[in-house]
Protein backbone atom coordinates (compact mmCIF):
# COMPACT_ATOMS: atom_id res chain seq x y z
CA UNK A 1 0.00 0.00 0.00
CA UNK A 2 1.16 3.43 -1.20
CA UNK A 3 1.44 6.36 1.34
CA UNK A 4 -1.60 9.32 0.93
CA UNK A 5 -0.15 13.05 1.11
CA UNK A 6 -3.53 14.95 1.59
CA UNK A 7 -1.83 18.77 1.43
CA UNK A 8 -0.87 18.84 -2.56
CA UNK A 9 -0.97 21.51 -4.57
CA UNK A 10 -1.59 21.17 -8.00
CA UNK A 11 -1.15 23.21 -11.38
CA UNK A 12 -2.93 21.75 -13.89
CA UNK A 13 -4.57 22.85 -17.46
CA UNK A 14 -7.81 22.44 -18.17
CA UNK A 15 -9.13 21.92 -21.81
CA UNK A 16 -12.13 23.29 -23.61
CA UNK A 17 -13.89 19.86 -23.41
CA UNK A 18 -13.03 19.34 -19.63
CA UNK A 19 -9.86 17.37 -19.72
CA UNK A 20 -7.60 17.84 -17.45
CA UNK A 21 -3.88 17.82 -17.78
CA UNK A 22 -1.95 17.87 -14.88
CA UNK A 23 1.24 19.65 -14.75
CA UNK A 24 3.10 20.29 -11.18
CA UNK A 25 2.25 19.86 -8.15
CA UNK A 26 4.20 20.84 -4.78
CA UNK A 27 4.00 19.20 -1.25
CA UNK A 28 5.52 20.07 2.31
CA UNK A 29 8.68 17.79 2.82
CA UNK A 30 9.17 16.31 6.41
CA UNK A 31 11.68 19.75 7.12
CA UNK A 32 8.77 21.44 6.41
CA UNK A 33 10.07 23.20 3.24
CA UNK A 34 7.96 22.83 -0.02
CA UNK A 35 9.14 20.61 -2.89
CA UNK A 36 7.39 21.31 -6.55
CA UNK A 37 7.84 18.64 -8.85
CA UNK A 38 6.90 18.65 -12.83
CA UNK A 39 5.17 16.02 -14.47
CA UNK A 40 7.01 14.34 -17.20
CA UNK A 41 4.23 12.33 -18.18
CA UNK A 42 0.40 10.90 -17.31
CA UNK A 43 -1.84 8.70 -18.07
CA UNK A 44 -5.67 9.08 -16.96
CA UNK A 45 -6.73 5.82 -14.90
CA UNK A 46 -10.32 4.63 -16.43
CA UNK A 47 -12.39 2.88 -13.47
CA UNK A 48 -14.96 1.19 -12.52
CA UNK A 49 -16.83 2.62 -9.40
CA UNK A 50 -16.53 2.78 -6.02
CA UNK A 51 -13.57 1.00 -5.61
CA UNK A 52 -10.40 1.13 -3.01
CA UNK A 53 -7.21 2.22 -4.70
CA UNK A 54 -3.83 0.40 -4.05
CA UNK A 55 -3.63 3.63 -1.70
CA UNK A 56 -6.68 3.13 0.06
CA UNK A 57 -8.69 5.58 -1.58
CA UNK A 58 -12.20 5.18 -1.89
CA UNK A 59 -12.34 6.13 -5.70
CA UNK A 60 -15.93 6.68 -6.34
CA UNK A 61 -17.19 7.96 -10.01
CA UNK A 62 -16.22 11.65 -10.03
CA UNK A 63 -12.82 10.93 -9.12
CA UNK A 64 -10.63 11.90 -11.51
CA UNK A 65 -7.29 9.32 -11.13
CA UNK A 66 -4.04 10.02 -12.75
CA UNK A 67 -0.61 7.80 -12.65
CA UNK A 68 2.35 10.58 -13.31
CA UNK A 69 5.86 10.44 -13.89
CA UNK A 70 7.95 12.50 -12.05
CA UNK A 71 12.17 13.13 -11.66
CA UNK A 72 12.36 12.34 -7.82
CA UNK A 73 16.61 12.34 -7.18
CA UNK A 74 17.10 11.82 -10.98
CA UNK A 75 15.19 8.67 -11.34
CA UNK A 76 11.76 8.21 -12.94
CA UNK A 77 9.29 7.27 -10.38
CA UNK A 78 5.66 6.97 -10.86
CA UNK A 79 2.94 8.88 -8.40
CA UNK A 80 -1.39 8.85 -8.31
CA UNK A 81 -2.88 11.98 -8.16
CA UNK A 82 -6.43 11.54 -7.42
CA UNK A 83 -9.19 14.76 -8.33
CA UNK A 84 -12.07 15.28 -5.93
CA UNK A 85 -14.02 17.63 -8.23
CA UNK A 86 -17.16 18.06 -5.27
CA UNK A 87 -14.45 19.59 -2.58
CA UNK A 88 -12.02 20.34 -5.37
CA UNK A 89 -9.46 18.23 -3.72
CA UNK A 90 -6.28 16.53 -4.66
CA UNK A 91 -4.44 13.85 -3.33
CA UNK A 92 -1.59 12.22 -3.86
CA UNK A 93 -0.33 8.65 -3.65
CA UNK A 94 3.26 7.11 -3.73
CA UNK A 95 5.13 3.80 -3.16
């Protein structure tokens, strides 16, 4: 099971037709000093609702899911951000 960081910020574009492309997002390291990190890549998870998430999440059918590369040290490593549209929240999972 993946670790949940529930304070993210996120930078993201959003389309004419409602897509969403996500494109940073920055989170308070345990020093307490922010880290921003840009997203090399995405892909949007399609799902089947409600359903638990390998991070516990209970994904239900507005949740937007995304799997994202990111540079974490210099290595490619591979994060969730999940979308709550109805609080407009974001979350964020890792291994």
């Amino acid at each position: 099971m993946g670790k949940v960081i529930q304070e993210v910020d996120v930078i993201a574009q959003f389309k004419y037709d409602g897509e969403i492309i996500p494109l940073r997002f920055q989170l308070i390291n345990e020093d307490g000093k922010p880290e921003a990190y840009s997203i090399k890549g995405y892909k949007r998870i399609r799902h089947k609702s409600p359903y638990k998430s390998v991070d516990d999440i209970l994904v239900i059918s507005t949740t937007i899911v995304f799997e994202c590369q990111v540079n974490v040290q210099d290595k490619l490593s591979i994060v969730r951000l999940y979308f709550q549209p109805e609080g407009h929240i974001w979350l964020l999972g890792i291994d």
